[in-house]
N, C-alpha and C. Protein backbone atom coordinates (compact mmCIF):
# COMPACT_ATOMS: atom_id res chain seq x y z
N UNK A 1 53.02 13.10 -1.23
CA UNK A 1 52.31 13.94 -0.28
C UNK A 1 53.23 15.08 0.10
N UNK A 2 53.00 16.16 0.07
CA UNK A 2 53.71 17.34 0.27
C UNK A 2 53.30 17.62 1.68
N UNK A 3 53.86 18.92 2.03
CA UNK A 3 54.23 19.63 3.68
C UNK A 3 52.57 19.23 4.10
N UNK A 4 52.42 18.84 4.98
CA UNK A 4 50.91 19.16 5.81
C UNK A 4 50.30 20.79 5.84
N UNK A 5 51.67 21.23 6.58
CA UNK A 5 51.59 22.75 6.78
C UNK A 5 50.83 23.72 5.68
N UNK A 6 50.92 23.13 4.32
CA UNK A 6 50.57 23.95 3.20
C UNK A 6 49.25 23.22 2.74
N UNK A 7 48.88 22.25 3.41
CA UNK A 7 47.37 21.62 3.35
C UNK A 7 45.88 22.04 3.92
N UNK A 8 44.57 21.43 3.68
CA UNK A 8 43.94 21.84 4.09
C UNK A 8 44.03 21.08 5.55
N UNK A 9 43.47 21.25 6.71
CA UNK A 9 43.56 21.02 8.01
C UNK A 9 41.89 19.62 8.32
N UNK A 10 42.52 18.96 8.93
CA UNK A 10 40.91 17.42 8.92
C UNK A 10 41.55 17.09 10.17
N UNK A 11 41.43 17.70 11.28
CA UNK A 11 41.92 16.52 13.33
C UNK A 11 40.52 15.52 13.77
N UNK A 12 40.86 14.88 13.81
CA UNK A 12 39.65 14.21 13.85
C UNK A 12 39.85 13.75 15.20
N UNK A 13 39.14 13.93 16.39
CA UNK A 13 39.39 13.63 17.60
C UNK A 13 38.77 12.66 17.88
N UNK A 14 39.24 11.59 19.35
CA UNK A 14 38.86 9.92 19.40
C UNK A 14 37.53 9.77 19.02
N UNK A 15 36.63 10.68 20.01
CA UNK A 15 35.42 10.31 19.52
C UNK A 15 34.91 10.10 18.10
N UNK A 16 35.07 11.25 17.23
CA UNK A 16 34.68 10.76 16.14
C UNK A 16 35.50 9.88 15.25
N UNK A 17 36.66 9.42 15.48
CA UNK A 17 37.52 8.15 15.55
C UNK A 17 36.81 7.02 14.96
N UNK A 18 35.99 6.90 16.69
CA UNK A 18 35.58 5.82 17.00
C UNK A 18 34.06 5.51 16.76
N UNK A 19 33.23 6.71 16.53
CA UNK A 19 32.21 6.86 15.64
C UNK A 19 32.09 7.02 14.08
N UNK A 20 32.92 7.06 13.42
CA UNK A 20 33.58 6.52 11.72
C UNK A 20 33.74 5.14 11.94
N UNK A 21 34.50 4.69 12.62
CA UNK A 21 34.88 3.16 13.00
C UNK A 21 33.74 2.64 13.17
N UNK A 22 33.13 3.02 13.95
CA UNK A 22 31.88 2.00 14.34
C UNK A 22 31.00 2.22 12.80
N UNK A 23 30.72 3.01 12.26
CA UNK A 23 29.86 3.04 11.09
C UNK A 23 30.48 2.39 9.94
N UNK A 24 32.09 2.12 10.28
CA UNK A 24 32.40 1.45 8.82
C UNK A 24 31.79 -0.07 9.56
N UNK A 25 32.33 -0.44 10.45
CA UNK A 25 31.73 -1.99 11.00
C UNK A 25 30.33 -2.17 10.92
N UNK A 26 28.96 -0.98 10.66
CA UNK A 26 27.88 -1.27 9.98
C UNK A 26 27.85 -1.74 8.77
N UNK A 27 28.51 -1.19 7.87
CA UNK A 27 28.42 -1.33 6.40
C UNK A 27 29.24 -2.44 6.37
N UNK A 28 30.60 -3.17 7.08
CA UNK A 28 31.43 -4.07 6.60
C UNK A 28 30.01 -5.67 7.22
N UNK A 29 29.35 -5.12 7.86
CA UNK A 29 28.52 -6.29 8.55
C UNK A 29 27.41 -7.19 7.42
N UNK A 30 27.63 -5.96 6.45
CA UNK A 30 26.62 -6.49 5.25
C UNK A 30 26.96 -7.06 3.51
N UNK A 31 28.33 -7.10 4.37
CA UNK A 31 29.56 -7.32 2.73
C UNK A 31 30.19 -8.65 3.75
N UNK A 32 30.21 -8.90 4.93
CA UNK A 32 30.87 -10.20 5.02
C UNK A 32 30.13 -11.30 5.02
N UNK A 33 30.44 -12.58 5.97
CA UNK A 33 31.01 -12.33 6.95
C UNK A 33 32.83 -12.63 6.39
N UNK A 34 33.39 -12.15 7.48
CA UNK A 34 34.86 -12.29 7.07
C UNK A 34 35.29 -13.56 8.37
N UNK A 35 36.49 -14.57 8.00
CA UNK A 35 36.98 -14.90 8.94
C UNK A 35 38.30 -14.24 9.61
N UNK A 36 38.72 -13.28 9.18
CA UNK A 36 39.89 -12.94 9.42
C UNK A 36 39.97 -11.34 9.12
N UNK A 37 40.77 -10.64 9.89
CA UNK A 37 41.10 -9.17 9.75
C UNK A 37 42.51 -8.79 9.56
N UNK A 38 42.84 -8.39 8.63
CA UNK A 38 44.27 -8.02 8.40
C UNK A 38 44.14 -6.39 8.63
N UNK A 39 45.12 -5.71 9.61
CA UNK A 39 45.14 -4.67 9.33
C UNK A 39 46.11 -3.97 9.03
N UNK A 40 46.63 -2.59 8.41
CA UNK A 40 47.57 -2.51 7.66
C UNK A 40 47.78 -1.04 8.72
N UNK A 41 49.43 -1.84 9.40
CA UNK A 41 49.92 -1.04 10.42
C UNK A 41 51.01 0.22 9.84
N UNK A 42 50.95 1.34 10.83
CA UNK A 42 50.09 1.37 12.35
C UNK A 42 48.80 1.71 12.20
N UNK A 43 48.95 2.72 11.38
CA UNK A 43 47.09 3.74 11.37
C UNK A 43 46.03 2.56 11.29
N UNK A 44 45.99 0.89 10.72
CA UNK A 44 44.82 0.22 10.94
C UNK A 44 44.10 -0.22 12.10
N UNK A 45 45.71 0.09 12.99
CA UNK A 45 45.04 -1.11 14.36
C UNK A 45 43.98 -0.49 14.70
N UNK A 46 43.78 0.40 15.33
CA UNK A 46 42.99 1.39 16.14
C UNK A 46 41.41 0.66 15.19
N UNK A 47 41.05 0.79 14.31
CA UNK A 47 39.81 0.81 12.99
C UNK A 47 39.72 -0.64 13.79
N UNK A 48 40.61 -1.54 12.96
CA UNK A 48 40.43 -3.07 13.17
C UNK A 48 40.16 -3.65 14.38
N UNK A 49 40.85 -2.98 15.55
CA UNK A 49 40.02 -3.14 17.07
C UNK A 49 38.73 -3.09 16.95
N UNK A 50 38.54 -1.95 16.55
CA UNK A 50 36.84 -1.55 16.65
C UNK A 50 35.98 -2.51 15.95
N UNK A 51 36.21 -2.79 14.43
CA UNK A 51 35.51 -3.63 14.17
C UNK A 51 35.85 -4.87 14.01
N UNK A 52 36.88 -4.93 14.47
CA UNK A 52 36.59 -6.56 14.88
C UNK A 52 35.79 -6.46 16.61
N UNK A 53 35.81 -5.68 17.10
CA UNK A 53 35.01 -5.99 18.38
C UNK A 53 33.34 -5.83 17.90
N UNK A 54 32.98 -4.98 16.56
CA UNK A 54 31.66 -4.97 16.56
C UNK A 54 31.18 -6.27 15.59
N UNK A 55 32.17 -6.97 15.02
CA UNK A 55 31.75 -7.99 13.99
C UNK A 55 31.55 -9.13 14.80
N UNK A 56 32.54 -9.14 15.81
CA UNK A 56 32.84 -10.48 16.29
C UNK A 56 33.83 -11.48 16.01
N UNK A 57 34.94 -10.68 15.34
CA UNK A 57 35.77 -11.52 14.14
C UNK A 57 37.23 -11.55 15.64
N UNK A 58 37.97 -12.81 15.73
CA UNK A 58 39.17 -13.00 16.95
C UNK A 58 40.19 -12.85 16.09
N UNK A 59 40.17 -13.77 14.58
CA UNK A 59 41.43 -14.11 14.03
C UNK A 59 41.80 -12.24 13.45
N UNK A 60 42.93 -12.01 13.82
CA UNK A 60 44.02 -10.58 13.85
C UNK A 60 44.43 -10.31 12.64
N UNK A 61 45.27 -10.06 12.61
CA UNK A 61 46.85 -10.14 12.00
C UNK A 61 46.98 -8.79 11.02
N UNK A 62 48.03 -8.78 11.21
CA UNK A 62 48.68 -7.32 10.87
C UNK A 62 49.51 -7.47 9.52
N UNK A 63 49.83 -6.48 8.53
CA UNK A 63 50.79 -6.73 7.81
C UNK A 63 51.40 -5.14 7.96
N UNK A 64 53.12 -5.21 8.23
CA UNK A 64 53.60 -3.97 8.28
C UNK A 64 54.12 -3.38 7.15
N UNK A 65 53.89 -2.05 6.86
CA UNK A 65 54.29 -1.52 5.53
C UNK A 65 54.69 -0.12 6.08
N UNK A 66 55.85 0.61 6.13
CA UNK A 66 56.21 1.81 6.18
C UNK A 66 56.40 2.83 5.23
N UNK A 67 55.56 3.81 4.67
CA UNK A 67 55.15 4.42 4.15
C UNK A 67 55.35 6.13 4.24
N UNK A 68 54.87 6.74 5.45
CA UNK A 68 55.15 8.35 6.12
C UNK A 68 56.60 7.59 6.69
N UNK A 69 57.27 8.18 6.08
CA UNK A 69 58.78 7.95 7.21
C UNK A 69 59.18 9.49 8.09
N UNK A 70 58.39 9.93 7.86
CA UNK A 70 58.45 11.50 8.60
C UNK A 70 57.51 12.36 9.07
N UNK A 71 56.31 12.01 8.60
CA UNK A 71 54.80 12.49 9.12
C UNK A 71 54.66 13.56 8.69
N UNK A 72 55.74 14.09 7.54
CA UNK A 72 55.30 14.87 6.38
C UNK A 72 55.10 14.50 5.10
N UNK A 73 56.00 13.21 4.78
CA UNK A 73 55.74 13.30 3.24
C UNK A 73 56.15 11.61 2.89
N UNK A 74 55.64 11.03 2.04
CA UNK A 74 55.51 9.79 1.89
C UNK A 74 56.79 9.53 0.76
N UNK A 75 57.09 8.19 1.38
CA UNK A 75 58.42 7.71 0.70
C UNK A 75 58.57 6.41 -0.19
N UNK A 76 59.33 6.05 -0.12
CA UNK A 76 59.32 4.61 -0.56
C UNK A 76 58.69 3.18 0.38
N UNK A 77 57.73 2.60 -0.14
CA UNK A 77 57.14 1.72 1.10
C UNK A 77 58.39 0.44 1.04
N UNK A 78 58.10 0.10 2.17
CA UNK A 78 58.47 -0.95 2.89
C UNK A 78 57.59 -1.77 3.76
N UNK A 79 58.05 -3.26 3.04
CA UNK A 79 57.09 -4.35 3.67
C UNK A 79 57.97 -4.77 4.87
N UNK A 80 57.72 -4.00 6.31
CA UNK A 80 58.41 -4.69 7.31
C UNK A 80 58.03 -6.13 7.65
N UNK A 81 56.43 -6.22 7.15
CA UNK A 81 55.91 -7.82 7.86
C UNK A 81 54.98 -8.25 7.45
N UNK A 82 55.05 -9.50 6.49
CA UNK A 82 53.98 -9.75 5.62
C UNK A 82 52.87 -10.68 6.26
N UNK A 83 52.29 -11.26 5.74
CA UNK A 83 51.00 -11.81 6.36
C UNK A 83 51.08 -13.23 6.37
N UNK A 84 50.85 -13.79 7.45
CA UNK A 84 50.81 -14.93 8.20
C UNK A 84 50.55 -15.73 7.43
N UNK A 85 50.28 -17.23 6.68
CA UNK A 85 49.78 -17.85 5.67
C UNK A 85 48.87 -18.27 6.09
N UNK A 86 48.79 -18.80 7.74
CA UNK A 86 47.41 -18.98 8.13
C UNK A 86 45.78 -18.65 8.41
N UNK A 87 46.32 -17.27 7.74
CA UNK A 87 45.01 -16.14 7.50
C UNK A 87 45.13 -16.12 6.22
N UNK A 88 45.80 -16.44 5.39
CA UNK A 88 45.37 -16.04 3.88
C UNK A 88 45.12 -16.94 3.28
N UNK A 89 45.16 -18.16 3.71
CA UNK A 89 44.92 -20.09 3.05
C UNK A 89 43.42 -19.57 2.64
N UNK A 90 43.01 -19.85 1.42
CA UNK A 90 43.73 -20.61 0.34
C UNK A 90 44.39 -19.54 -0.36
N UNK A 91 44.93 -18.69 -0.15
CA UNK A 91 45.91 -17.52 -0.72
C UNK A 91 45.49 -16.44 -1.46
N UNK A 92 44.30 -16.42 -1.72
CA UNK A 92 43.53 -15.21 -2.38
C UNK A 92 42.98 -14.18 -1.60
N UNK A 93 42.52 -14.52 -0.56
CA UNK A 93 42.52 -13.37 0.32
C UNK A 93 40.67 -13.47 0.74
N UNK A 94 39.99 -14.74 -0.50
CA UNK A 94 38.36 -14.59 0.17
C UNK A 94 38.67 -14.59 1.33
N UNK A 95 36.96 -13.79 1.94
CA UNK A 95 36.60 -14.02 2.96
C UNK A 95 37.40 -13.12 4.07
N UNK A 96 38.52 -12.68 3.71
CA UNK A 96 39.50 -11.92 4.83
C UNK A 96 39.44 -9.82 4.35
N UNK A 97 39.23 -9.57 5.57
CA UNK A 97 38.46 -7.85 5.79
C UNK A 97 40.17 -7.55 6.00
N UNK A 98 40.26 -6.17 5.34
CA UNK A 98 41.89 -5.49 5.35
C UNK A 98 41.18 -3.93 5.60
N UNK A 99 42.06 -3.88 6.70
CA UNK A 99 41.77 -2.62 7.24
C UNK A 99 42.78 -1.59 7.49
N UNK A 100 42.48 -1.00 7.12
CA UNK A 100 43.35 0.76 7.27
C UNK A 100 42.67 1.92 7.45
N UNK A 101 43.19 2.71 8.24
CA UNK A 101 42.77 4.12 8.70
C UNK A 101 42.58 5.12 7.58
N UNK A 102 43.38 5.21 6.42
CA UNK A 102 43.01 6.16 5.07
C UNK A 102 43.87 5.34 3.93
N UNK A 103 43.23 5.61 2.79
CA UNK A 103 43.57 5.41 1.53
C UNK A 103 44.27 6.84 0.86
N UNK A 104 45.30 7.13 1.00
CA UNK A 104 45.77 8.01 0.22
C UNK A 104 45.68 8.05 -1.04
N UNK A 105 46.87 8.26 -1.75
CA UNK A 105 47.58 7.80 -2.85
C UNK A 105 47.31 6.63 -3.34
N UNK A 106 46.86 6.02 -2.73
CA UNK A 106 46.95 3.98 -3.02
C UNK A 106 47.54 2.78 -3.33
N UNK A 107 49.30 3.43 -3.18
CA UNK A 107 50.38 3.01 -3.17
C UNK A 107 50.07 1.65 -2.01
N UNK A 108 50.09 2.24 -0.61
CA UNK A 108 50.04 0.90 0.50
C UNK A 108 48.90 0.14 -0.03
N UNK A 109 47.50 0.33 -0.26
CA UNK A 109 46.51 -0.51 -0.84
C UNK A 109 47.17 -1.35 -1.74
N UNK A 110 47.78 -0.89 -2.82
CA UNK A 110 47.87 -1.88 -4.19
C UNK A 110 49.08 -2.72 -3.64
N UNK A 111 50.16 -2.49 -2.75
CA UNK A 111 50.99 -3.50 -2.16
C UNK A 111 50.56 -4.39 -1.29
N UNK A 112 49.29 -3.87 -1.12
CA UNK A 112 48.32 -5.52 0.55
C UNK A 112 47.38 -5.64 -0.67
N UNK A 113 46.99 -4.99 -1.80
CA UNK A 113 45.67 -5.93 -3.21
C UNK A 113 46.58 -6.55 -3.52
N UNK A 114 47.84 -6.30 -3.79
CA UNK A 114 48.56 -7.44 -4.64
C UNK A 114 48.62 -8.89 -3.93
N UNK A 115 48.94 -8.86 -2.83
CA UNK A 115 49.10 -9.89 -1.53
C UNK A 115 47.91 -10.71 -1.43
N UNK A 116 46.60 -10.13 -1.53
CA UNK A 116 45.29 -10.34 -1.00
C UNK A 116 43.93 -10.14 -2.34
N UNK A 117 44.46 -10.50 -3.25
CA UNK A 117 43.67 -10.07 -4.26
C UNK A 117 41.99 -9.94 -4.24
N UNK A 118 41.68 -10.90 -3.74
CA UNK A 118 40.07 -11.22 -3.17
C UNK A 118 39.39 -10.64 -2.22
N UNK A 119 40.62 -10.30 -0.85
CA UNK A 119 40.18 -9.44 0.04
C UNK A 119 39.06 -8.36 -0.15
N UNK A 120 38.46 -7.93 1.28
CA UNK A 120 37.44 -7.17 0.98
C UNK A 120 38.11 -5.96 1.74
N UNK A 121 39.04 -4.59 0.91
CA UNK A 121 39.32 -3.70 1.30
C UNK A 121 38.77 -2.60 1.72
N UNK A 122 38.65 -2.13 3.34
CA UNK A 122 38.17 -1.06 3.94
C UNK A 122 38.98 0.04 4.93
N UNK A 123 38.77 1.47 4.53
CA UNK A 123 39.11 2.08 5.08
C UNK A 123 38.28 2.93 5.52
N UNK A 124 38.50 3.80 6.94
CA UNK A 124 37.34 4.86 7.28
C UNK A 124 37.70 6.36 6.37
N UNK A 125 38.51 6.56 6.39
CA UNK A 125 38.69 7.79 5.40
C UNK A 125 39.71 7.36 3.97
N UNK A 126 39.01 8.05 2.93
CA UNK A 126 39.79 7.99 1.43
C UNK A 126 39.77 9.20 0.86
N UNK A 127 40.70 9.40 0.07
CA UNK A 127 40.98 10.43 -0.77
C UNK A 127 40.82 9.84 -2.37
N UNK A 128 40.32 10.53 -3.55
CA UNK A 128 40.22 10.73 -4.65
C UNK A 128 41.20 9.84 -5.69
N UNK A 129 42.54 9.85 -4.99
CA UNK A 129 43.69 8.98 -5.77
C UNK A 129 43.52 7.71 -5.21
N UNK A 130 43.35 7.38 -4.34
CA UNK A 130 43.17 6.35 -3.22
C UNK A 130 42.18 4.97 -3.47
N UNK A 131 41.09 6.02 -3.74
CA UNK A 131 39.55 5.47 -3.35
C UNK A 131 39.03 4.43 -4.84
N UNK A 132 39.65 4.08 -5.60
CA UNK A 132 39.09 3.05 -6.67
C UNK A 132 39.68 1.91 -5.90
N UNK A 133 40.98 1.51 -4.75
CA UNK A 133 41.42 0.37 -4.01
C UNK A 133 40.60 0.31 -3.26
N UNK A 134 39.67 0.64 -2.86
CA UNK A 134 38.74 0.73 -1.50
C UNK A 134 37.36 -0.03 -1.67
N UNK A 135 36.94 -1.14 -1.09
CA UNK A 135 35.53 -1.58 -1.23
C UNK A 135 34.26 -0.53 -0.25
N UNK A 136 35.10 -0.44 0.93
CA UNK A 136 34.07 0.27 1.50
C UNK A 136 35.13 1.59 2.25
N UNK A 137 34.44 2.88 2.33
CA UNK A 137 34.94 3.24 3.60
C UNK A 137 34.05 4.59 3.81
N UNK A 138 34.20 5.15 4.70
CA UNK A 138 33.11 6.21 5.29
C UNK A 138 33.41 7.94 5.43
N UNK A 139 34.48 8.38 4.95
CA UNK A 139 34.29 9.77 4.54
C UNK A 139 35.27 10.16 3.36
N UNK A 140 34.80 10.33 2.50
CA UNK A 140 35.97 10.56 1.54
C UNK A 140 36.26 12.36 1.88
N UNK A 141 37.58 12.65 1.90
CA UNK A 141 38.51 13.99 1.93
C UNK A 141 39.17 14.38 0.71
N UNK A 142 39.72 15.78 0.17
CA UNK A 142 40.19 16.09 -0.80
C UNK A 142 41.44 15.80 -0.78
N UNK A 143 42.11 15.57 -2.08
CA UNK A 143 43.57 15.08 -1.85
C UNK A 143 44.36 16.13 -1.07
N UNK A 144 44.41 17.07 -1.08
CA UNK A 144 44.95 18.26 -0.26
C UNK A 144 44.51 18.03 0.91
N UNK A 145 44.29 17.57 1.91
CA UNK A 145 43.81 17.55 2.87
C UNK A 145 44.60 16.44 3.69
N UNK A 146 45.46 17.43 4.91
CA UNK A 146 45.89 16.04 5.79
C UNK A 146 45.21 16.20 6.87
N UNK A 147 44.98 14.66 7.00
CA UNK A 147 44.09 14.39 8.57
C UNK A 147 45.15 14.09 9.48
N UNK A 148 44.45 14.93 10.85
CA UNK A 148 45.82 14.78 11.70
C UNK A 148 44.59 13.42 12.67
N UNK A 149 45.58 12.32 12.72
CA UNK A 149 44.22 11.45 13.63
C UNK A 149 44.63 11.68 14.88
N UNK A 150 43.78 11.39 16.15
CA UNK A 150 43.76 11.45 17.54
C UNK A 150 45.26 11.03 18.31
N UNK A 151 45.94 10.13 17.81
CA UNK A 151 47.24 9.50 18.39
C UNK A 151 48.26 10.53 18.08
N UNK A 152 48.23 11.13 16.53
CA UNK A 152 49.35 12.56 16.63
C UNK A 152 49.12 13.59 17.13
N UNK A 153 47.45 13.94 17.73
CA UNK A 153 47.52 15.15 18.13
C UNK A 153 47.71 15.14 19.96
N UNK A 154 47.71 16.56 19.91
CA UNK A 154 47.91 16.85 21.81
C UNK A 154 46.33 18.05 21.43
N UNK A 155 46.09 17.99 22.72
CA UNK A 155 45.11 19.23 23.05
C UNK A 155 45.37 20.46 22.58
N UNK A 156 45.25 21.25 21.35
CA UNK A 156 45.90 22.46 21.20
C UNK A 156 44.58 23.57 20.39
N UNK A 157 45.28 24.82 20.65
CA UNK A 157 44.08 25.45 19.41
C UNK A 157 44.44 25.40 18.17
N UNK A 158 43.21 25.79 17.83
CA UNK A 158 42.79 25.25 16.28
C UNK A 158 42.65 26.88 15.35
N UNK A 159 43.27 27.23 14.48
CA UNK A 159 42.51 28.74 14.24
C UNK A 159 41.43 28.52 13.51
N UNK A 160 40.68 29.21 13.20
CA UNK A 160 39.74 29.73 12.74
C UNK A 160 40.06 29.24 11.09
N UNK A 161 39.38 29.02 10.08
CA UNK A 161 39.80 28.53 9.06
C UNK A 161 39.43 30.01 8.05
N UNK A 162 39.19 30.68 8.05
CA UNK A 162 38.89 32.22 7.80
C UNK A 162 40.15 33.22 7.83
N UNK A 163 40.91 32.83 8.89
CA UNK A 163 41.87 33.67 9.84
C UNK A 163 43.05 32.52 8.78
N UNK A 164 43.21 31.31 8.88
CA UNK A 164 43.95 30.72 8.47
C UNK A 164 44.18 30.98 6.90
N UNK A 165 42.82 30.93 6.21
CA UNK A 165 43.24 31.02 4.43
C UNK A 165 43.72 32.67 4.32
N UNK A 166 43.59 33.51 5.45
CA UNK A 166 44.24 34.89 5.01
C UNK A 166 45.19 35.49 5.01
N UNK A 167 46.11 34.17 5.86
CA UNK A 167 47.11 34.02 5.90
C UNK A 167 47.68 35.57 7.07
C-alpha cells in the first residue's frame, strides 16, 4: 500500500459506519447461524460489535495481527494473538463468522483462512486484490483508494474532488 496522500480519498463517517455494519449483519443473518465471532483487530471490533449485537451471537474473540505499522503503508504482519481453541473446536473454523473492517491486499485474510479454513469470512469494505478471501461484504472500493474510517478521522474539510485532481 503506498502514501494515502497520493490515493483516491473514501472518510466514511460513524454513521455510515454503522449503516454498512448493520447491512453486512443482514446478509451474514442468511449464511449462518454462526456460534462464534472472531474479529480481526483493531479495524474488526467496531463491525463485530455491531453484528454480533444484530445476530445475537455473545461468544467474542479476537485474533491480533499487525499489519499498517504506520497508517501509511503496510508491512510485514504479525500475529500478536491467536485464537482461543475454545472458539475454533473442532479446529476448522465451521460455523464461526470472522470479521474485519476491509479486505485489502488479502495478506491479513489468508493468515486468519489459514487458521480458520471453514470460517465464514466477512468484511464491510473490499478491494479487488482482497475480495476472492471474502464470503460476504458490502462495498467494494478501487485498489487506489484509502478509506479513512471514523476512529482516524477528526472533524475537518474535505476539498472538493475537482479542485483536488487539479492539483
Amino acid at each position: 500500500m503506498s502514501d494515502p496522500n497520493s490515493q483516491k480519498a473514501f472518510p466514511v463517517s460513524w454513521d455510515q459506519f454503522h449503516r454498512d455494519s448493520r447491512a453486512l449483519a443482514w446478509r451474514l443473518a442468511e449464511a449462518g447461524p454462526f456460534h462464534a465471532i472472531v474479529c480481526i483487530t483493531r479495524g474488526g471490533l467496531v463491525p463485530a460489535a455491531i453484528v454480533a449485537r444484530e445476530l445475537g451471537t455473545r461468544l467474542i474473540e479476537t485474533v491480533c495481527i499487525a499489519s499498517y505499522h504506520d497508517y501509511t503503508s503496510q508491512g510485514g504482519l504479525q500475529v500478536l494473538k491467536g485464537i482461543s481453541p475454545e472458539v475454533v473446536a473442532p479446529g476448522d473454523g465451521k460455523g464461526v463468522l470472522v470479521i474485519d473492517d476491509l479486505v485489502d491486499t488479502g495478506a491479513t485474510a489468508k493468515v486468519v483462512r489459514d487458521m480458520l479454513p471453514n470460517a465464514h469470512f466477512a468484511t464491510v469494505y473490499a478491494k479487488p486484490q482482497g475480495r476472492p478471501l471474502v464470503d460476504t461484504f458490502i462495498t467494494e472500493v478501487s485498489q487506489d483508494t484509502w478509506i479513512y474510517f471514523p476512529w482516524d478521522l477528526g472533524l475537518a474539510f474535505q476539498p472538493p474532488i475537482a479542485k483536488s485532481e487539479k492539483g
